[in-house]
Structure formats: structure tokens, C-alpha cells
Protein backbone atom coordinates (compact mmCIF):
# COMPACT_ATOMS: atom_id res chain seq x y z
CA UNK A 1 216.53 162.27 91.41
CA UNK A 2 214.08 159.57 92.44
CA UNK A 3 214.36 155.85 92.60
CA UNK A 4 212.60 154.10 89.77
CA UNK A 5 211.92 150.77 88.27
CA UNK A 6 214.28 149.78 85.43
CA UNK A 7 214.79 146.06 83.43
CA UNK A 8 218.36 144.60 83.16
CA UNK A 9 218.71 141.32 80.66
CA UNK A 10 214.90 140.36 81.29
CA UNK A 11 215.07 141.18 85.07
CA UNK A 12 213.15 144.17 86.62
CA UNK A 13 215.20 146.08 89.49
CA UNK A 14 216.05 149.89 90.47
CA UNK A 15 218.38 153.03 90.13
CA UNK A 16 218.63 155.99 90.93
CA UNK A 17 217.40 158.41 88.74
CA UNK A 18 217.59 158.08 84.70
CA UNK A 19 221.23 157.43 84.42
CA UNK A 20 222.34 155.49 87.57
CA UNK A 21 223.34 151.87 87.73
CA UNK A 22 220.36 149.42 87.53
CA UNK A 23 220.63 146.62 90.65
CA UNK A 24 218.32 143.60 90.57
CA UNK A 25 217.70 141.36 93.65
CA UNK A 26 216.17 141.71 96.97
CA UNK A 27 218.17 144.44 97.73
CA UNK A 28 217.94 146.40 94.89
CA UNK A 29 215.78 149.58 95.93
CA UNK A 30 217.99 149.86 98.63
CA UNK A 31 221.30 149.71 96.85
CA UNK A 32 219.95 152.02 94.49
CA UNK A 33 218.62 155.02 97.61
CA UNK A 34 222.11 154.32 98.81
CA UNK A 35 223.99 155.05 95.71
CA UNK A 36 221.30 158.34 95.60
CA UNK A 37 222.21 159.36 99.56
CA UNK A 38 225.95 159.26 98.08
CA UNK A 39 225.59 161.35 95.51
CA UNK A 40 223.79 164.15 97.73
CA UNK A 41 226.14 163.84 100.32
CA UNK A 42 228.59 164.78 97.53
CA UNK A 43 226.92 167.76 96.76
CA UNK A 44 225.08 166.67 93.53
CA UNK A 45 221.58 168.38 92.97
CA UNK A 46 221.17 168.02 89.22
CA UNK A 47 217.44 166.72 88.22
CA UNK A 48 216.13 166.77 91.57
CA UNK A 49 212.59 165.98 91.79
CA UNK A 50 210.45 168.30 93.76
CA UNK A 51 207.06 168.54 95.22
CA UNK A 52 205.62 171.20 96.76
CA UNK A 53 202.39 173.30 97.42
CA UNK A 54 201.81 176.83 95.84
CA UNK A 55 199.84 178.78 98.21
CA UNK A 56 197.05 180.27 95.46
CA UNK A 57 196.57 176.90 94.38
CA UNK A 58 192.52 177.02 94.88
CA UNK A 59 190.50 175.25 93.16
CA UNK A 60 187.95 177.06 90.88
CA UNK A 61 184.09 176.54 90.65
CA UNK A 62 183.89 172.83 89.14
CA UNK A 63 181.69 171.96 85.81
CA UNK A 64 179.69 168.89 85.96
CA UNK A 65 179.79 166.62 82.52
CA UNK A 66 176.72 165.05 81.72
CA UNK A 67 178.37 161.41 82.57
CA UNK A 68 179.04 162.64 86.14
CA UNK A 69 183.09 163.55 85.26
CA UNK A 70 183.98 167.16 87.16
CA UNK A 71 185.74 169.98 85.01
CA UNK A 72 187.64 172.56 87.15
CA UNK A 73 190.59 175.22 86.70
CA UNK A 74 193.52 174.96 89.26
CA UNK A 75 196.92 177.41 89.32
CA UNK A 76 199.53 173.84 89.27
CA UNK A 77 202.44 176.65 89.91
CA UNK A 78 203.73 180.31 90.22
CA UNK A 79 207.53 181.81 90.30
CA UNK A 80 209.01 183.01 93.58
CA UNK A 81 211.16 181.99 95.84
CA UNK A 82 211.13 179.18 98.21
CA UNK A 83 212.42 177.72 101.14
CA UNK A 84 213.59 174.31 102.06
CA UNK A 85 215.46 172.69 105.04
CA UNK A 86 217.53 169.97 103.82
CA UNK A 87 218.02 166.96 106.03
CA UNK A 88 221.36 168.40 107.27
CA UNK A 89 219.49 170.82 108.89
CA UNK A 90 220.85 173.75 106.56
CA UNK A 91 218.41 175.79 104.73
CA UNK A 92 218.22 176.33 100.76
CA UNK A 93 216.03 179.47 99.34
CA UNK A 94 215.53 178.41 95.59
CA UNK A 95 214.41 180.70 92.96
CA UNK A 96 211.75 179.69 90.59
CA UNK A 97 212.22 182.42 87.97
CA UNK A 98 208.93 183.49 85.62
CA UNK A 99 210.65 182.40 82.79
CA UNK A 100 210.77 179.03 83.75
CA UNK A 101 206.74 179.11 85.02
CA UNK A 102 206.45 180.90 81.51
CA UNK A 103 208.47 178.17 79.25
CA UNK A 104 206.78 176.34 76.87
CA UNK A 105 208.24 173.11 77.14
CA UNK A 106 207.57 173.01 80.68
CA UNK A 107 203.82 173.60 80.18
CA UNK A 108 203.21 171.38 77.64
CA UNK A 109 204.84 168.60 79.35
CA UNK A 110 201.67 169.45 82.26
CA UNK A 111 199.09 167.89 79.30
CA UNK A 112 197.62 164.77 80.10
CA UNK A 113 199.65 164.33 83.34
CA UNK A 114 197.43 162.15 86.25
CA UNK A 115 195.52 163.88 89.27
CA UNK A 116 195.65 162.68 92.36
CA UNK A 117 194.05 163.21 95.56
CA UNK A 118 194.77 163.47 99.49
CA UNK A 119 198.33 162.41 99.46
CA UNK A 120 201.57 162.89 97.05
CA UNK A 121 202.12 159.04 95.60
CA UNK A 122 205.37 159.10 96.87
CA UNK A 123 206.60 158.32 93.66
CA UNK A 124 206.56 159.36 89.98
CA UNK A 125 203.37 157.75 88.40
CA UNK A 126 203.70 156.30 84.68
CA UNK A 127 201.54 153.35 82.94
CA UNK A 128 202.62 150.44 85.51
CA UNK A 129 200.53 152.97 88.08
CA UNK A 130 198.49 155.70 86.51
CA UNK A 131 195.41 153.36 86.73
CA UNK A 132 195.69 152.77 90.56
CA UNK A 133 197.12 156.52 91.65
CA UNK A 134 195.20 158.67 89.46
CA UNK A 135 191.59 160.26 89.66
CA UNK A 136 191.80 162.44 86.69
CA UNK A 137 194.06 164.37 84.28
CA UNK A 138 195.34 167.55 83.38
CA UNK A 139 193.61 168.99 80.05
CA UNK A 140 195.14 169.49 77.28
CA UNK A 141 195.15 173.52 77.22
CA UNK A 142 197.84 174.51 80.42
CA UNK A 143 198.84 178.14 79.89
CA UNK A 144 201.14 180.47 81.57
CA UNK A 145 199.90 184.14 82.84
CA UNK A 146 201.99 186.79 83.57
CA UNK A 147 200.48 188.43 86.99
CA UNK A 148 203.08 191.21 87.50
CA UNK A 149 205.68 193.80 85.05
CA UNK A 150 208.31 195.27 86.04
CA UNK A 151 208.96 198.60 84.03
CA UNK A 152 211.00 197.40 81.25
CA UNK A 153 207.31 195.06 80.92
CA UNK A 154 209.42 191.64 81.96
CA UNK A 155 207.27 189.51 84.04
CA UNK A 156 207.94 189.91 87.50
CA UNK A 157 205.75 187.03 88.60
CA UNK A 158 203.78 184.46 86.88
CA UNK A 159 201.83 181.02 86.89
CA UNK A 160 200.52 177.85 85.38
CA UNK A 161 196.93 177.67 85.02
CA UNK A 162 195.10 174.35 83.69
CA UNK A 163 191.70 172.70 83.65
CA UNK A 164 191.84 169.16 85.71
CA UNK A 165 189.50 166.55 84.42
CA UNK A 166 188.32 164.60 87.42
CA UNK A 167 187.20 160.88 86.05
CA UNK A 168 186.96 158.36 89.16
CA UNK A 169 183.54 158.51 91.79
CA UNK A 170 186.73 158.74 94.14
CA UNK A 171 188.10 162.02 92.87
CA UNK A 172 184.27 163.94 92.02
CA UNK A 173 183.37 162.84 95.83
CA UNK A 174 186.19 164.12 97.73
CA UNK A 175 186.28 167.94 95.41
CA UNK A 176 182.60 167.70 96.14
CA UNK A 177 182.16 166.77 99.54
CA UNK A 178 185.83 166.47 101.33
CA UNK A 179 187.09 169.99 100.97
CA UNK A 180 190.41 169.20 98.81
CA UNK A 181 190.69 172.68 97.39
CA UNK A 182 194.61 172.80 97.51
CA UNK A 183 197.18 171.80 94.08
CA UNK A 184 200.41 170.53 94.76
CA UNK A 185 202.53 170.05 91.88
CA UNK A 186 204.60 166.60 91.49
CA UNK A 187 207.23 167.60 88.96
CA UNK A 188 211.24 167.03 87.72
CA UNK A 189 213.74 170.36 87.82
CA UNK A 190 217.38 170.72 87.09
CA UNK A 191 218.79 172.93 89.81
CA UNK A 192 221.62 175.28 88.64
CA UNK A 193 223.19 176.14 92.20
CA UNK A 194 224.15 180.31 91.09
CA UNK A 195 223.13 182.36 94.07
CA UNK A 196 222.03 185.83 93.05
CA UNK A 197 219.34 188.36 94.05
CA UNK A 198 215.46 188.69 92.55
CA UNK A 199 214.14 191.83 90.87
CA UNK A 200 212.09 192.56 93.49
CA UNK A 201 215.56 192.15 96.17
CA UNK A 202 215.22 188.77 97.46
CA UNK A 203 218.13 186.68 98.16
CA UNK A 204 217.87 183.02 96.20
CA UNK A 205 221.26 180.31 96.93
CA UNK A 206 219.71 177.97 93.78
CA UNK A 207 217.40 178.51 90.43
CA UNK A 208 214.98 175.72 89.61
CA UNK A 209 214.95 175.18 86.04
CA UNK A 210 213.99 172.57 83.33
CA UNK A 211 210.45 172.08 85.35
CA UNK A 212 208.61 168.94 83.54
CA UNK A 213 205.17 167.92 85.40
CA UNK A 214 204.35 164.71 86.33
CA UNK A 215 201.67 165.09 88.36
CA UNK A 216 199.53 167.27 90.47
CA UNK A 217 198.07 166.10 93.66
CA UNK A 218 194.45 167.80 95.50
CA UNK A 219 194.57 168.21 98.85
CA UNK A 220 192.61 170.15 101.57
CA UNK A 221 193.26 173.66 102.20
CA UNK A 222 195.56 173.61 106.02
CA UNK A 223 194.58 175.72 108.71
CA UNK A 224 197.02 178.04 107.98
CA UNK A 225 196.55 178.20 103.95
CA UNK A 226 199.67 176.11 102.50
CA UNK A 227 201.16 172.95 103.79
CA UNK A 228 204.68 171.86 103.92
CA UNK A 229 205.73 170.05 100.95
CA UNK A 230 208.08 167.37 101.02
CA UNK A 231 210.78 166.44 98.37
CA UNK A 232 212.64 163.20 97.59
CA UNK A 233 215.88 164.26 98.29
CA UNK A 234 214.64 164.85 102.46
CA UNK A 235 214.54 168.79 101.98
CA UNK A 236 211.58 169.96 103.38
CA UNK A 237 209.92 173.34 101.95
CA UNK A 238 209.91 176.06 105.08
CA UNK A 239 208.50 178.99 103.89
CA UNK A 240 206.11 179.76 101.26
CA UNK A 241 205.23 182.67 98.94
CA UNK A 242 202.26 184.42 100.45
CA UNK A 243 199.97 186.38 98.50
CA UNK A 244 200.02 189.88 98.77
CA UNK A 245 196.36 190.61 100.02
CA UNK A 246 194.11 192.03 103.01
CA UNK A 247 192.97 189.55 104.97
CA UNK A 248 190.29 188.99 107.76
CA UNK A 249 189.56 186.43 110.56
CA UNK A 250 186.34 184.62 110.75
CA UNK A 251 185.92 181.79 113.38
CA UNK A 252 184.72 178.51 112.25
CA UNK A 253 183.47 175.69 114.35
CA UNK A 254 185.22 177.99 117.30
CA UNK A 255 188.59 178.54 115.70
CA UNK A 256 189.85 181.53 114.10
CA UNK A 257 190.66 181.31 110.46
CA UNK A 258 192.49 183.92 108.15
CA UNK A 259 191.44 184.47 105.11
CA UNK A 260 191.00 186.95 102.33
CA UNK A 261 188.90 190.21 103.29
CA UNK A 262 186.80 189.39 99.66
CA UNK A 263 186.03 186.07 100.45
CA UNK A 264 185.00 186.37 104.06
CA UNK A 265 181.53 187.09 103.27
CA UNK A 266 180.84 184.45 100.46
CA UNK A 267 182.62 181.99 102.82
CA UNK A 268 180.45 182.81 106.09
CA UNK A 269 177.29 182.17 103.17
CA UNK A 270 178.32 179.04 102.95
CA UNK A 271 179.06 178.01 106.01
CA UNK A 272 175.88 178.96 107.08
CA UNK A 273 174.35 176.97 104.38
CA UNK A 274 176.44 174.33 105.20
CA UNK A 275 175.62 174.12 108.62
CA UNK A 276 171.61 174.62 107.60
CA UNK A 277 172.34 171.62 104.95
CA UNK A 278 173.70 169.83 107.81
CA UNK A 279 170.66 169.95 109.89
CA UNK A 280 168.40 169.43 107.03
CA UNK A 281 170.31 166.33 106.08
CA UNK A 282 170.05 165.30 110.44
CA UNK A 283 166.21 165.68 109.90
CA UNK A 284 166.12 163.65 107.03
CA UNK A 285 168.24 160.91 108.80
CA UNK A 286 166.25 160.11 111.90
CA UNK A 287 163.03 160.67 109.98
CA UNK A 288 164.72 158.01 107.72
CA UNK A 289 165.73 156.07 111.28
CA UNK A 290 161.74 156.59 111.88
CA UNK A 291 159.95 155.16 108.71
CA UNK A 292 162.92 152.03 108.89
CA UNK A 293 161.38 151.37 112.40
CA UNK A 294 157.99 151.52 110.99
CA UNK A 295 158.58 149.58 107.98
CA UNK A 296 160.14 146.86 110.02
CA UNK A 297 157.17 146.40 111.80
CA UNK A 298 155.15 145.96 109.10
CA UNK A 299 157.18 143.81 107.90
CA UNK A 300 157.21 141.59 110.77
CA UNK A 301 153.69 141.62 111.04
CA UNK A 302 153.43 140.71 107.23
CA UNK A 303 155.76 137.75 108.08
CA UNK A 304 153.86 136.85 110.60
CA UNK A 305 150.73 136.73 108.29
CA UNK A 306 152.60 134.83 105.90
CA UNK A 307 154.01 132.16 108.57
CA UNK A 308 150.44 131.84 109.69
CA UNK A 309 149.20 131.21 105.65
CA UNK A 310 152.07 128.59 105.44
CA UNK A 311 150.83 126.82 108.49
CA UNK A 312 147.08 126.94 107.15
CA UNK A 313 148.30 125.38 103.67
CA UNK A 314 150.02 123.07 105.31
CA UNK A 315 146.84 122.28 107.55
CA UNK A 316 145.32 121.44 104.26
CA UNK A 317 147.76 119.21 102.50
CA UNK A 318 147.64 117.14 106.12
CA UNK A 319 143.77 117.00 105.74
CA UNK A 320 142.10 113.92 104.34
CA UNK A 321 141.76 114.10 100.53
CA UNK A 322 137.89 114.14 99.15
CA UNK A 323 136.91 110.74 98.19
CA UNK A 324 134.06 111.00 95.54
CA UNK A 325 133.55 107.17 95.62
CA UNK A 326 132.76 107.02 99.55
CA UNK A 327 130.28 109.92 98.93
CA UNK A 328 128.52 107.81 96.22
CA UNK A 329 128.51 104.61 98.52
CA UNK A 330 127.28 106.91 101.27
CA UNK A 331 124.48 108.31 98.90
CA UNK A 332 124.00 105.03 98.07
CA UNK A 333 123.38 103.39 101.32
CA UNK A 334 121.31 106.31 102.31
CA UNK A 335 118.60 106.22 99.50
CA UNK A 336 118.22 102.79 101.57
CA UNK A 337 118.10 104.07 104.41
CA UNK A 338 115.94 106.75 104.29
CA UNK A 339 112.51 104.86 102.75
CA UNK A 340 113.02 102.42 104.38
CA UNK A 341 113.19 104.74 107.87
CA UNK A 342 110.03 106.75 106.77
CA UNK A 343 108.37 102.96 106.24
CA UNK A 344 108.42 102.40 109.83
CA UNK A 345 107.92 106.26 110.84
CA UNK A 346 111.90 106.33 111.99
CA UNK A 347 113.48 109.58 112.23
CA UNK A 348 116.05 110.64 110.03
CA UNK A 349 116.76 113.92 110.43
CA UNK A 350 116.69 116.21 113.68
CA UNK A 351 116.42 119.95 114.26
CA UNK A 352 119.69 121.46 116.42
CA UNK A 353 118.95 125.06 117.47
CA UNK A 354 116.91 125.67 114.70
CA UNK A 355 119.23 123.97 112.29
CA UNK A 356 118.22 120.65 110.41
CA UNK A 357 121.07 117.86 111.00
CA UNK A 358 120.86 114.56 109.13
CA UNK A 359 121.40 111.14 111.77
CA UNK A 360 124.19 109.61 110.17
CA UNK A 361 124.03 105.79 108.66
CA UNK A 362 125.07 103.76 110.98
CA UNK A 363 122.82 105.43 113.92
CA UNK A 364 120.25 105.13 110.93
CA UNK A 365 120.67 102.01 110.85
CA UNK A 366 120.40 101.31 114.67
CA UNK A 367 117.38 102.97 115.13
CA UNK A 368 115.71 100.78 111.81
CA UNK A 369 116.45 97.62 113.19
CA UNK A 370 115.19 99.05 116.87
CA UNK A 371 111.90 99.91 115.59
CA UNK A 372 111.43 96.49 113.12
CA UNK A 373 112.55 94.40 115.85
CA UNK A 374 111.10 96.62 118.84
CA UNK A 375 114.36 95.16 120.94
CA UNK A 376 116.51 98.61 122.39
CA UNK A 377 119.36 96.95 122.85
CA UNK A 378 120.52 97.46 119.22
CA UNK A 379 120.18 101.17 120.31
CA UNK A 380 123.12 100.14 122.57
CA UNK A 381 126.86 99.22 120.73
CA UNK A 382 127.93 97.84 123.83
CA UNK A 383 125.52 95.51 124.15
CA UNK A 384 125.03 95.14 120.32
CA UNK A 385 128.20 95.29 118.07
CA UNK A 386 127.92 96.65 114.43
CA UNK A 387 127.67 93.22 112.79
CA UNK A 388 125.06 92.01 115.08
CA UNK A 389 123.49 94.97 113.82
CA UNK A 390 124.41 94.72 110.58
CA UNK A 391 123.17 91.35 110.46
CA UNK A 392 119.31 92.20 111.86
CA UNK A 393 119.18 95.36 108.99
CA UNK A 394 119.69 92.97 106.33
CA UNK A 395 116.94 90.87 107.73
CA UNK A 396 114.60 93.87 108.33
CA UNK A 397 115.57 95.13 104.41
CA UNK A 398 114.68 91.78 103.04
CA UNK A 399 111.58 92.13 104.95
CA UNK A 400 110.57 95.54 104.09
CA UNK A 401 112.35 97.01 101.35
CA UNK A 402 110.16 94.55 98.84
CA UNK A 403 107.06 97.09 99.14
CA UNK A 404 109.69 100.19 99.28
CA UNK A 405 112.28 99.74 96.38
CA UNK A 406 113.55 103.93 96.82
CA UNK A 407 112.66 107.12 97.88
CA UNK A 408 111.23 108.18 94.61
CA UNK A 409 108.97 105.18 94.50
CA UNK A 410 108.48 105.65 98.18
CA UNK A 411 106.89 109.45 96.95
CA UNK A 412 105.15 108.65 94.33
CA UNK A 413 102.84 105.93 95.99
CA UNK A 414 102.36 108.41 99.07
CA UNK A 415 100.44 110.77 96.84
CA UNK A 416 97.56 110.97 95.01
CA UNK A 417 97.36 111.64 90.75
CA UNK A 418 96.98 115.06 91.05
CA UNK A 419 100.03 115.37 93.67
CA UNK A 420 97.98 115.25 96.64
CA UNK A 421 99.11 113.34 99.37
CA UNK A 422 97.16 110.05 100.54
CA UNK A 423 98.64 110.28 103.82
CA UNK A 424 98.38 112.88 106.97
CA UNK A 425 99.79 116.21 106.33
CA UNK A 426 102.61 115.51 108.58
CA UNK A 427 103.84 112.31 107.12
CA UNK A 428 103.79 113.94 103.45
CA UNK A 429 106.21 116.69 104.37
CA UNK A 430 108.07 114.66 106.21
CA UNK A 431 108.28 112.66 102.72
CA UNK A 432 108.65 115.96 101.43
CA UNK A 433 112.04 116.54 103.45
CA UNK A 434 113.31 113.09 103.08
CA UNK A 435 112.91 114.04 99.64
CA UNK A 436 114.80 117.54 99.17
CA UNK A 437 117.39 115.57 101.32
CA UNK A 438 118.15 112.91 99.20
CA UNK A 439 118.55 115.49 96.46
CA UNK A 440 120.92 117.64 97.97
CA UNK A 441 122.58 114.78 99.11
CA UNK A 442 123.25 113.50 95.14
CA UNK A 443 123.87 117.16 93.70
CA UNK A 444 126.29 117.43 96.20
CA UNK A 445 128.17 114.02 95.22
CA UNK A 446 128.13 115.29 91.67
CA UNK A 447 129.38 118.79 92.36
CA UNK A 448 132.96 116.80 94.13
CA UNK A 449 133.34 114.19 91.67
């Protein structure tokens, strides 16, 4: 029997098996395995709980569900007889009859039972565990088959055969991709100690009856087909059934593996496939390795691009705002400027590798008072400062600006009724540029107010 939980006057603790005294405290697991190692040691091997391997426990082909879930048929157990090596070192060969495989109690009580995989739990798994242990669940259709007669037509072997329902990603990734092919069956028997012989001769010291599932466990196949199987009461299973067929060896990955002469072929198939899915799958990774290079570069140089974007938009909230009113007062102060510049034949404009460039105001202005008051040094702002200049332009625009009011009146008395000029060819399209300049000069003060 194994330990379990159990609840005394509110308090949770443990006993051994279904009948034995329930201890609570810190030391209550242990009290209870203690008062279990007794009983053994007296002989007692009534209800023992077993788990163990059967050695055609394969997995069938599994059945995808459309929500991902994986349906597959399993053998959870077969009759014979079976070895175990108790911790004692003396060895028990217990009889699991096909009557008992065959009972109906002890295959309905298989229905619903959890699926686990890799490992055994270690323990029997009920609602305080199921959701943690379990992958799956046994269907609710187990039957028994009879696989052998004897003359009389009594079943001389026999096993359980059930459809596992594997749920969890866990459980449908390690069927599909880890290799667990192998069922071992987690499950309570009452042991009735009568030696006696087999039909087919063998010598048996015990009979496993009662058998009620609990659980059934998938692991992966061992090199040598079945595993050892452990049980709770520190027997160890020695010796399994084997399966009367031919076999073959095939080497794989440079070891030598026996297996059934009919499956040798299908299984060198697919370990050729495997091993041509392997190097497909190698392609596809460093190709994969490749394009991540390649897309990281890209992507550096597109953060690059952006870093360089940022800096530009930043450039431009630093800049200096556009200030509609300065370009009005500049417009304004050059339709001064500029008739009264043409007046005395000043330059206002000058040509720059072929390009026309405007002479800003204030050298505008210099150059004015220079040629009303015929004294350079204005020319010079170290040896005339901007109000001493300032001061002689409003003297020379008091003096000249009363027969030249603006540019458009400036035009229109330069020219004749009929729009021909009264002046030399060269001073009318000098008038003419002054002119188009003074235009563009106001359209483009409009266009940023």
C-alpha cells in the first residue's frame, strides 16, 4: 500500500494505505512509511500498489483533433508472469492471470484515469494533483483481448487495450517529437500469496489480483525494449515477458538495436527520413541564422536613417522661427531704398556667377549716403558707425525722396504714355529690374504671412 494524504478533526496528515492510522504533524509521512516498512517486514502484501512496464506497450499511430489534442491506442497491460527483487534481496515471480487482465471491473476502473509522461509520479494522482501530473486521459472505451486459447478455448494470454487522449502542448510534443512510445501502468492489486504453476508450465510464488488503474505513464522505448519498473513497496521488477517474435538488428546512430524482423524496414524508412528531415531542418536554420544577419543590418542602417531624421528635426525646431513682421519692415524699408538708389544711379543688385544677388539694406544704405554726400568714408563702419550713417540717410531722404515718393511712381515718370521709356535703354531696364524685384520681394512677404 502507498502513503497518502488523509484529514483527522480538520487537520490534513498521512497513513499508510486506506485503513492505517492517520498521523498529523511534521512527522507524519514518516510515521506513516514506518508503520508501512513494519507491516512488510511482517510479511503483509495485501493491496500492494504496483507499477510496472509491459513490454508490447507501443504506442499506435496517433489521430490529430482539430483543436490540436492527440488520439492514440496503447496496450496499458497483458497477463504473464513477472519478476521482482524485493529489497531483501529475495526474488518474487508473480502471476498476472488472464482473468484478471480480462475482468470487468478492473477495466472499467482504467476510464478516465490521468496520462502522464516521462516519469511515474511517484504517487497515486487524484483531484489535489491530476491538474499538475497529468497530460491526458484514458478514454472511455478500455477493452480486454484475448491473444492466445488453450484447447479447452480458455484464454491463455490476454491484454488491456485503450485509446489515450493526450490534452496538454506538453504531452502532444513529447509523443510527437520525444520518442515516448512505451505504457507503464500505475495501478492497485491485492496479492493472494498461493504459489502454483501456469498453463503453459511456469512457476509463479504470488497471483496479482483485484487490478484497479490509476494511471498510466508514457515513456521512451529503452535500448533494450522494456525498462525496469519500480514498485512502492522497494521490489523491483527483474524480468519481463518478452514477446514471442523474430527479431533483427539494425544499427542506429552506430549502435545495434533489436527489434522485430517486420518492423525493421518501416523503421530504417524513417530513420532515413528522419535523418533527411534533420538536415532539411539544419538548412533551414543557418539560412534562418543568414537572413537574421541580413535583417539586422538593415535594420541598423534604418536606425541610423532615423537617428539622422531626428537630428535634422531637431536642427529645425533650434532654427529661428519666420517672422512675417520683419519681412514687411524689410519690404518696407526697401521700397525706400531702392528709388531712391536708382535716383542717384546706385547699385542695388549685383550679378554672382551668373546669379542676380540683391545688396542688402544696410550696405544699401551705405552706398546712398556715399554717393549723395560723395564722402567714402560712410563706405567704411569703422570709420563711420551705423547711426552716423543712419543719421546722413535721413538727411539725404529728406532731400531726395520729395521728387521720388516709391518705386511705382519712380516707373511711371521714367516712361513715356505709351510705355516707352524717356530715359537710356539701360537705365529703363535697370528700372525694369528694380521693379520685378520689389515684386517678388512683396509676393514673397505675403506667401509667409
Amino acid at each position: 500500500m502507498p502513503v497518502q494524504s488523509c484529514e483527522i478533526e480538520g487537520q490534513t496528515g498521512f497513513r499508510w494505505g486506506d485503513d492505517g492510522t492517520c498521523y498529523v504533524g511534521a512527522d507524519a509521512q514518516e510515521r506513516a512509511e514506518e508503520q508501512g516498512a513494519a507491516a512488510h517486514a511482517a510479511g503483509y502484501r495485501d493491496d500492494a500498489w504496483v507499477e510496472r512496464h509491459d513490454l508490447l506497450t507501443t504506442l499506435g499511430s496517433p489521430k490529430r483533433t482539430p483543436e490540436g489534442h492527440l488520439i492514440v491506442e496503447a496496450v496499458l497491460h497483458r497477463s504473464g508472469v513477472f519478476e521482482y527483487e524485493r529489497a531483501d534481496g529475495v526474488v518474487v515471480r508473480e502471476y498476472c492471470p488472464p482473468s484478471e487482465i480480462l475482468d470487468a471491473q478492473s477495466i472499467e476502473s482504467a476510464i478516465g484515469k490521468a496520462v502522464t509522461i516521462h516519469t511515474h509520479p511517484g504517487t497515486m494522482i487524484d483531484a489535489s494533483n491530476a491538474r499538475s501530473l497529468s497530460v491526458g486521459m484514458i478514454g472511455t472505451d478500455p477493452r480486454g483481448e484475448v491473444l492466445r486459447r488453450d484447447g479447452a478455448g480458455s484464454a491463455t494470454d490476454a491484454r488491456v487495450v485503450a485509446r489515450l487522449v493526450i490534452q496538454d502542448a506538453q504531452g502532444v510534443a513529447a509523443i510527437d517529437r520525444s520518442g515516448l512510445r512505451q505504457i507503464s501502468p500505475g495501478k492497485r492489486v491485492q496479492i493472494d500469496n498461493t504459489p502454483g504453476t501456469t498453463p503453459s508450465g511456469e512457476r509463479y510464488d504470488a497471483v496479482q489480483r483485484s487490478i484497479r488503474y490509476n494511471h498510466v505513464t508514457i515513456l521512451k522505448r529503452g535500448r533494450q525494449g522494456a525498462e525496469v519498473a519500480l514498485r512502492a513497496d522497494a521490489a523491483r521488477q527483474r524480468n519481463q515477458p518478452e514477446e514471442h517474435m523474430e527479431t533483427t538488428t539494425i544499427r542506429i546512430d552506430g549502435v545495434d538495436v533489436v527489434v522485430a524482423s517486420t518492423s525493421a524496414g518501416a523503421l530504417q524508412k524513417v530513420i532515413a527520413s528522419s535523418a533527411e528531415r534533420v538536415d532539411l531542418l539544419t538548412g533551414e536554420r543557418d539560412a534562418a541564422q543568414s537572413n537574421s544577419t541580413e535583417l539586422q543590418t538593415k535594420l541598423d542602417a534604418l536606425v541610423g536613417e532615423r537617428d539622422a531624421l531626428v537630428a535634422k528635426f531637431d536642427a529645425i525646431d533650434e532654427a529661428p522661427r519666420f517672422d512675417s513682421a520683419a519681412v514687411r519692415e524689410y519690404v518696407a524699408e526697401r521700397n525706400e531704398l531702392v528709388p531712391l538708389a536708382v535716383k542717384l544711379d546706385v547699385e542695388h543688385e549685383q550679378r554672382n556667377d551668373g546669379a542676380v544677388e540683391m545688396i542688402d539694406n544696410a550696405a544699401l544704405r551705405r552706398a546712398i549716403v556715399v554717393a549723395y554726400t560723395r564722402d567714402d568714408s560712410y563706405s567704411d563702419s569703422e570709420q563711420r558707425s551705423d547711426a552716423a550713417v543712419e543719421g546722413a540717410y535721413s538727411v539725404v531722404k529728406s532731400s531726395v525722396a520729395g521728387s521720388v515718393h516709391s518705386l511705382r511712381q519712380l516707373g511711371r515718370s521714367m516712361r513715356n504714355d505709351d510705355g516707352s521709356p524717356k530715359v537710356s535703354d539701360s537705365f529703363a531696364t535697370r528700372m525694369d529690374k528694380a521693379r520685378a524685384t520689389y515684386l517678388g520681394n512683396m509676393r514673397t512677404a505675403r506667401q509667409g504671412e
